[in-house]
C-alpha atoms as a PDB file:
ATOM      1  CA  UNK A   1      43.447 -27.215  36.182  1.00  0.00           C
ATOM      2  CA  UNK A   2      46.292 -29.035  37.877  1.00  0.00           C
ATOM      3  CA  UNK A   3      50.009 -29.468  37.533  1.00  0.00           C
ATOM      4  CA  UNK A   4      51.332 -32.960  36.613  1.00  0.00           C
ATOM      5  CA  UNK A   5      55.024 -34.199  36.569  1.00  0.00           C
ATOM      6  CA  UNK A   6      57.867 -35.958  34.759  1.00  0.00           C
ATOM      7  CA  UNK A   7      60.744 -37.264  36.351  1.00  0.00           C
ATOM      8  CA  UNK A   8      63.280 -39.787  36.724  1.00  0.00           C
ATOM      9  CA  UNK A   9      63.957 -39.048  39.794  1.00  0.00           C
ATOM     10  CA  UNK A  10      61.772 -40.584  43.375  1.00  0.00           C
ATOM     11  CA  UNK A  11      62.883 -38.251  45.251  1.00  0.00           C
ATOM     12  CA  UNK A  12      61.212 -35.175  43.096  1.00  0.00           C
ATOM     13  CA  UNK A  13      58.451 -37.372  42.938  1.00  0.00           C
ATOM     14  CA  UNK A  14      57.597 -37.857  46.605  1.00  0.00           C
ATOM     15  CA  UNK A  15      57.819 -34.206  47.031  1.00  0.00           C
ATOM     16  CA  UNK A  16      55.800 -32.684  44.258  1.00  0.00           C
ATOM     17  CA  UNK A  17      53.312 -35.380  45.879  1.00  0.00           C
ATOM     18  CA  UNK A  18      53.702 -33.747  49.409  1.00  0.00           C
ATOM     19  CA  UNK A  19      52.953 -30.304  47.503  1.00  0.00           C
ATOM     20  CA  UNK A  20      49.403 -31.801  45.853  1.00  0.00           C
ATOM     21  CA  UNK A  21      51.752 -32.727  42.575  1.00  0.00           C
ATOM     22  CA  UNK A  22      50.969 -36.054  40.827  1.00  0.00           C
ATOM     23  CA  UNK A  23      53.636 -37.598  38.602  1.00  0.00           C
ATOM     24  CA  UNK A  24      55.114 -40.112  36.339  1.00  0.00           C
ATOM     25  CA  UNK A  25      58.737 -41.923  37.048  1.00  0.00           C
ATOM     26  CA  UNK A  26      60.070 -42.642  34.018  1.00  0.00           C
ATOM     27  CA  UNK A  27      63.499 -44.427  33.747  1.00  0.00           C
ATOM     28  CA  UNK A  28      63.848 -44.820  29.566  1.00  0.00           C
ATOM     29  CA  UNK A  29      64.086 -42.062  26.939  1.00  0.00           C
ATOM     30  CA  UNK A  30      61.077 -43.767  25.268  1.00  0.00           C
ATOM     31  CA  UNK A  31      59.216 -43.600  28.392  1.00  0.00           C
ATOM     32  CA  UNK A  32      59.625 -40.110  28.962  1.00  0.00           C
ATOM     33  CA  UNK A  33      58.437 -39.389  25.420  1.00  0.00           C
ATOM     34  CA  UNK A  34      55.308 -41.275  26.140  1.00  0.00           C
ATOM     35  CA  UNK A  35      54.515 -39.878  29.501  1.00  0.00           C
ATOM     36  CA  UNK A  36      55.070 -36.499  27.851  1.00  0.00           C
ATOM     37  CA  UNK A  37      52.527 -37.446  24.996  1.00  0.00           C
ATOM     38  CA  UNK A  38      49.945 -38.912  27.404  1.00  0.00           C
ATOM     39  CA  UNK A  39      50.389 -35.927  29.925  1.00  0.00           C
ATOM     40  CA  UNK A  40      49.316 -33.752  26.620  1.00  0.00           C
ATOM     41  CA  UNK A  41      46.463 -35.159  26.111  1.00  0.00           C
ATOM     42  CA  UNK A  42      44.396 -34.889  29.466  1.00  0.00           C
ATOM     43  CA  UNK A  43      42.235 -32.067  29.923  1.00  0.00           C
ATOM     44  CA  UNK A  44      42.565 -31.179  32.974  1.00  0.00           C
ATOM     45  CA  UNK A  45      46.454 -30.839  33.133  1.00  0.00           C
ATOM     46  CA  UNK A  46      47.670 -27.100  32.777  1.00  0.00           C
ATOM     47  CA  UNK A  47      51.352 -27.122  33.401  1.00  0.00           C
ATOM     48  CA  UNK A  48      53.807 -29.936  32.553  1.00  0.00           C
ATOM     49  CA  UNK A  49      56.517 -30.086  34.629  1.00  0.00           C
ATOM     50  CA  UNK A  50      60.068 -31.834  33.370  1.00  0.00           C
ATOM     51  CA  UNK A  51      63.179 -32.527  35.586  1.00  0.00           C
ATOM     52  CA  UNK A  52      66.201 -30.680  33.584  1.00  0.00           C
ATOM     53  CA  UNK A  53      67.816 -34.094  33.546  1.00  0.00           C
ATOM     54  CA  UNK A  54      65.028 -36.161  32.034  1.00  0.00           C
ATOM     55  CA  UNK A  55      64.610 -33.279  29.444  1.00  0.00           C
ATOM     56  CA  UNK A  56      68.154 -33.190  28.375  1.00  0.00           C
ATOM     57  CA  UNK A  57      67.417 -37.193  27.330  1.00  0.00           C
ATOM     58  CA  UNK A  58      64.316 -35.775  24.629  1.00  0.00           C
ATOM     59  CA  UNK A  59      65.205 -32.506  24.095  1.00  0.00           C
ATOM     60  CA  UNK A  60      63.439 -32.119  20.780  1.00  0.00           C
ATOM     61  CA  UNK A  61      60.183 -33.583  21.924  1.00  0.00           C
ATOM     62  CA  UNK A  62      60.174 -30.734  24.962  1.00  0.00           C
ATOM     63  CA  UNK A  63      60.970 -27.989  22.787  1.00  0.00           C
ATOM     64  CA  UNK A  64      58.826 -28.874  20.411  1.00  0.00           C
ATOM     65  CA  UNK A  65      55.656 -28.536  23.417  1.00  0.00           C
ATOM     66  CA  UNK A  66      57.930 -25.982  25.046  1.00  0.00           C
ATOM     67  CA  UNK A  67      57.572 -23.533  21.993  1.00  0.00           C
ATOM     68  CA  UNK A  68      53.800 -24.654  20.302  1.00  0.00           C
ATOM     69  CA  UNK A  69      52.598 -21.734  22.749  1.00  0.00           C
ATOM     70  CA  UNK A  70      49.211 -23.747  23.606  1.00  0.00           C
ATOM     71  CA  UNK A  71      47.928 -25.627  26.732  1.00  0.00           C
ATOM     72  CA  UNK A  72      49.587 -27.163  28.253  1.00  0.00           C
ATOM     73  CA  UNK A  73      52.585 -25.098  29.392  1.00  0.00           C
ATOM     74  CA  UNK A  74      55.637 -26.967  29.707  1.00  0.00           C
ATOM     75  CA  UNK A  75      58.165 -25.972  31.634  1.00  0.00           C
ATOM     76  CA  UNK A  76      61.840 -27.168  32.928  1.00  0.00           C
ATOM     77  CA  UNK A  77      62.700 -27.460  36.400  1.00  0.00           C
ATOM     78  CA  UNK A  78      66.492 -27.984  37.766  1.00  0.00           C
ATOM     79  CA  UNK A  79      66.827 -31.349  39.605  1.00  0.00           C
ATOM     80  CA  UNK A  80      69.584 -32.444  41.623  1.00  0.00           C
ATOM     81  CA  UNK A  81      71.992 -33.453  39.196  1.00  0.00           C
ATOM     82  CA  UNK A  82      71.264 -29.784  37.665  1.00  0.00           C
ATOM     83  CA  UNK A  83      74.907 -27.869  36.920  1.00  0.00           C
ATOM     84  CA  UNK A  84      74.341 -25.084  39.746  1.00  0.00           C
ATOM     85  CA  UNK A  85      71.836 -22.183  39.049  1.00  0.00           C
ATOM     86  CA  UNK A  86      73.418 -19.020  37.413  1.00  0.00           C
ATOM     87  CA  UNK A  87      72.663 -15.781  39.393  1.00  0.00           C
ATOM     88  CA  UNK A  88      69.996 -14.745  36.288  1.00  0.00           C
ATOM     89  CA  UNK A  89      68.078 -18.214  36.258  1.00  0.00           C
ATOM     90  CA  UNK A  90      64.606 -16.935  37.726  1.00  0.00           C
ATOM     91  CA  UNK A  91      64.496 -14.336  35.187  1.00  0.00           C
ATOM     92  CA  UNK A  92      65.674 -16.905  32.237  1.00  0.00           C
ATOM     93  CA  UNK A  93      62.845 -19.493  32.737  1.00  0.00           C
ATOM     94  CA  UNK A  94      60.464 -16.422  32.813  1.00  0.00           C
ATOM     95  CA  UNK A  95      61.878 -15.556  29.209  1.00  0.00           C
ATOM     96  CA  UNK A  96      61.922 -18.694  28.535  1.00  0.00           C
ATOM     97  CA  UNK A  97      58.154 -19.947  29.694  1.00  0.00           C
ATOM     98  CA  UNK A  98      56.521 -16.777  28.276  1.00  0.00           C
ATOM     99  CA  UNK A  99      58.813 -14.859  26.406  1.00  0.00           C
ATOM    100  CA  UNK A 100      59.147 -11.532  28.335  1.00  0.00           C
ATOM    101  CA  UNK A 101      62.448 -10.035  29.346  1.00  0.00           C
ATOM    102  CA  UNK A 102      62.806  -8.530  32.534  1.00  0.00           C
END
């Protein structure tokens, strides 16, 4: 199982690859969607992860994997463009990956 990402961003790219992370740029709305769609499909992929700007561009289609509750898990990360990390976030993306409040 393996983590793949989505991003429209090189610089996220390059390091996710220095961390053993492949990925997809994508530049387009449409693009994302597909790269989304095709990253669904393989096997092999267990976590999907999304720069928050990309998914702000298609938010249905990531809440729509976001909340299906299957394989793979899909999961928003902040990016540099991101509008500054509340004191709480940690503990929001864990309610908001799998539900629990801490």
């Amino acid at each position: 199982m393996r983590f793949e990402l989505i991003s429209n961003s090189r610089d996220a790219l390059i390091g996710m690859r220095l961390a053993g992370i492949v990925g997809t740029l994508v530049r387009t709305k449409e693009d994302a969607e597909k790269a989304l769609e095709e990253s669904l499909k393989k096997e092999d992929v267990a976590i999907i992860l999304i720069n928050e700007g990309l998914a702000d561009k298609i938010p249905e289609s990531v809440n729509k994997f976001k909340n299906h509750g299957g394989k793979p898990l899909v999961v928003v990360i902040p990016d540099e463009k991101s509008k500054g990390r509340a004191s709480d976030s940690i503990t929001r993306y864990i309610n908001e990956a799998i539900g629990l409040k801490i």
